[in-house]
Protein backbone atom coordinates (compact mmCIF):
# COMPACT_ATOMS: atom_id res chain seq x y z
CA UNK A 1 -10.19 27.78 1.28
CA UNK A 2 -7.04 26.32 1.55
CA UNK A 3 -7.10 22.19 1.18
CA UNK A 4 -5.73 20.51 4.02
CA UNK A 5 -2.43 18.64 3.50
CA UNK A 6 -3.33 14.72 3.34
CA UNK A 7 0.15 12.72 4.56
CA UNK A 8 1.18 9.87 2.38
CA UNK A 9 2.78 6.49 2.82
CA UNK A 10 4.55 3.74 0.85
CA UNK A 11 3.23 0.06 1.10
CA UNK A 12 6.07 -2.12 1.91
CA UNK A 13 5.06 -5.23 -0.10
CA UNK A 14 3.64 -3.75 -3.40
CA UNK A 15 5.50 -0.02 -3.05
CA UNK A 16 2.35 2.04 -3.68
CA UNK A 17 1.95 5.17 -2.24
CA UNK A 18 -1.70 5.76 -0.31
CA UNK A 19 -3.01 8.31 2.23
CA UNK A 20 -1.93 7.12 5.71
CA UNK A 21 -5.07 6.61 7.14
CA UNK A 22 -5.85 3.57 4.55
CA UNK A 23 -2.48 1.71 5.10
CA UNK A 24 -2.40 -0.37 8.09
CA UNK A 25 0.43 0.31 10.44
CA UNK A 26 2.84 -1.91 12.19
CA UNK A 27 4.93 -0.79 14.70
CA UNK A 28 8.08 -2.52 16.99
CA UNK A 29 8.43 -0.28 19.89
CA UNK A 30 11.73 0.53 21.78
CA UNK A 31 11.43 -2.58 23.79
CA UNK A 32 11.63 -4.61 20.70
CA UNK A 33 7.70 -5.74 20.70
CA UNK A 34 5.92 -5.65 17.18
CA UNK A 35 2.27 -5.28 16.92
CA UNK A 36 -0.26 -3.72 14.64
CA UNK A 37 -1.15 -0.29 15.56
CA UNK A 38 -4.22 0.66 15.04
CA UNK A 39 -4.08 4.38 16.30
CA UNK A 40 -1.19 5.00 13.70
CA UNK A 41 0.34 7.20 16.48
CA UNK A 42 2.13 4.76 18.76
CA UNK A 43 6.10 5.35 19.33
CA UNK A 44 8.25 3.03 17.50
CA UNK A 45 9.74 2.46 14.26
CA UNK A 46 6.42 1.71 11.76
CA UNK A 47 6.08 0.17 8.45
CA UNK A 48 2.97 0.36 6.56
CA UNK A 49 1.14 -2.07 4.12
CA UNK A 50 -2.06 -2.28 2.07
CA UNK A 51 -5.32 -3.34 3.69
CA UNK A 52 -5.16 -6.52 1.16
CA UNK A 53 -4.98 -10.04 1.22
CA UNK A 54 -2.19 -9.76 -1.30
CA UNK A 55 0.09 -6.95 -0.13
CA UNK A 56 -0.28 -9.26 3.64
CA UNK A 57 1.13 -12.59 1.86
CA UNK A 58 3.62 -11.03 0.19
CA UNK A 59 5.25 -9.47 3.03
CA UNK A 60 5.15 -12.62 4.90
CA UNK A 61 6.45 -14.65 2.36
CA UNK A 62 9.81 -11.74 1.16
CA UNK A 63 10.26 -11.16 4.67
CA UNK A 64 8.89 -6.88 3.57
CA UNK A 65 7.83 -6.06 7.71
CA UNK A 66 10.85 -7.73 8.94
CA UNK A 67 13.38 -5.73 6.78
CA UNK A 68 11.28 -2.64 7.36
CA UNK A 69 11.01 -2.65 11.03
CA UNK A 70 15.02 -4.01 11.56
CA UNK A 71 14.22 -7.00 13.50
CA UNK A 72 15.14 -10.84 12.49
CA UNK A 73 11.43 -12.53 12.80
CA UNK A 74 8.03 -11.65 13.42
CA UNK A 75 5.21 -13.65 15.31
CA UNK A 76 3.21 -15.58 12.59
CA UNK A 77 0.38 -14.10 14.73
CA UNK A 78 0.64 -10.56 13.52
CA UNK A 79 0.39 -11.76 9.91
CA UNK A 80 -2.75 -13.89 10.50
CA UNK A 81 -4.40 -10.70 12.72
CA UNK A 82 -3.69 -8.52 9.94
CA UNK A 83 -5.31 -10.87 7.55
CA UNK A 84 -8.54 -11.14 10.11
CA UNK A 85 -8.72 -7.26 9.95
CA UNK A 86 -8.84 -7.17 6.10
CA UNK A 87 -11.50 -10.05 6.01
CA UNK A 88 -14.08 -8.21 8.24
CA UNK A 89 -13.45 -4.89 6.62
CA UNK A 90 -13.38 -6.51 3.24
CA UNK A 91 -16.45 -8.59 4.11
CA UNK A 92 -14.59 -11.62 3.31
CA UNK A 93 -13.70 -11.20 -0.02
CA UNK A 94 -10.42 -10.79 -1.93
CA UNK A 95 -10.67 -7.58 -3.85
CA UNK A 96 -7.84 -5.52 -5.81
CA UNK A 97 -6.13 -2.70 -4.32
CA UNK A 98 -8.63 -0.13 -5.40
CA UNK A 99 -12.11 -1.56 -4.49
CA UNK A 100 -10.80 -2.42 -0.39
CA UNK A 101 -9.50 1.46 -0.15
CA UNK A 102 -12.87 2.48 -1.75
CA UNK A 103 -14.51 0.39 1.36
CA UNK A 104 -12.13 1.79 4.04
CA UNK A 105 -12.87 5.52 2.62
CA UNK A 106 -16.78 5.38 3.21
CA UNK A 107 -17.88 8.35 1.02
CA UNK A 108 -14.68 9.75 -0.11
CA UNK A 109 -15.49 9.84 -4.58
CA UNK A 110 -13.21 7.43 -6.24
CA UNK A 111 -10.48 9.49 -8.21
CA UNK A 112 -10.00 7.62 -11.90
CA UNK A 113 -7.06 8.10 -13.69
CA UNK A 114 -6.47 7.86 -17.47
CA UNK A 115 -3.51 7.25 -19.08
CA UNK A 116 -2.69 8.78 -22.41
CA UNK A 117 0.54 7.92 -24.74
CA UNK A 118 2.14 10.76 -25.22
CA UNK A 119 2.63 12.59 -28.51
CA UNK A 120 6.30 11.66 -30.64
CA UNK A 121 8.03 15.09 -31.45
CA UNK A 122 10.35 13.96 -34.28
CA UNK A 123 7.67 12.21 -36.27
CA UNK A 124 3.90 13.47 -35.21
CA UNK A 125 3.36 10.04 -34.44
CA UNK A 126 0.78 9.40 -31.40
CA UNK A 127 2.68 6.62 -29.85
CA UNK A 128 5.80 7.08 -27.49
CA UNK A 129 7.29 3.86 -28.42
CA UNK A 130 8.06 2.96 -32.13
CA UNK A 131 10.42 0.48 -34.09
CA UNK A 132 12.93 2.11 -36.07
CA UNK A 133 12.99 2.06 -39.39
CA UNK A 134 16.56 1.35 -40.40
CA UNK A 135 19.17 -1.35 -38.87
């Protein structure tokens, strides 16, 4: 069977790329009113950002939502309801990136990644990066 395409967003504040449905979604709607939108369907121009106490502060504090959504200021209100939201999903606590998605995705498996260096051509060498020998 045929998987099921999953859409993908970028965070504003930390540029990471995450299924929609775990990114929280803030909208400003044609009559110029910004709010959180919590169906992820409203009309409007949206922006989305990580469900973290991090990704939050630094879009408040670079301006991220502001540049996003085209408008000169946003209610300090919005920042401090999104930060209420990740609290009670979070259960209070202030966890990386990883370990709040894993609580918003109740039993979805974690996917792990592994990087590996990449094998040197010219010199059979295992690491990609290497100081050359001559000056």
């Amino acid at each position: 069977m045929k998987q099921r395409h999953i859409p993908r967003r970028t965070c504003v504040a930390c540029r990471s790329s995450d299924e929609k449905r775990v990114l929280l979604r803030v909208v400003r709607q044609a009559d110029g009113v910004v709010r959180f939108d919590e169906t992820g369907k409203a009309a409007g121009r949206g922006a989305y950002i990580c469900a973290t106490l991090g990704c939050i502060q630094t879009a408040r504090k670079q301006r991220r939502l502001e540049r996003s959504l085209k408008v000169a200021a946003l209610d300090e209100g919005l920042f401090d309801d999104l930060q209420a939201r990740v609290a009670n999903e979070s259960g209070g606590d202030s966890k990386p990136h990883a370990a709040v998605h894993d609580i918003i995705r109740v039993g979805e498996p974690a996917i792990e990644a592994v990087a590996r260096p990449e094998p040197d051509d010219r010199s059979g060498d295992s690491t990609r990066f290497h100081e050359s020998e001559g000056s």
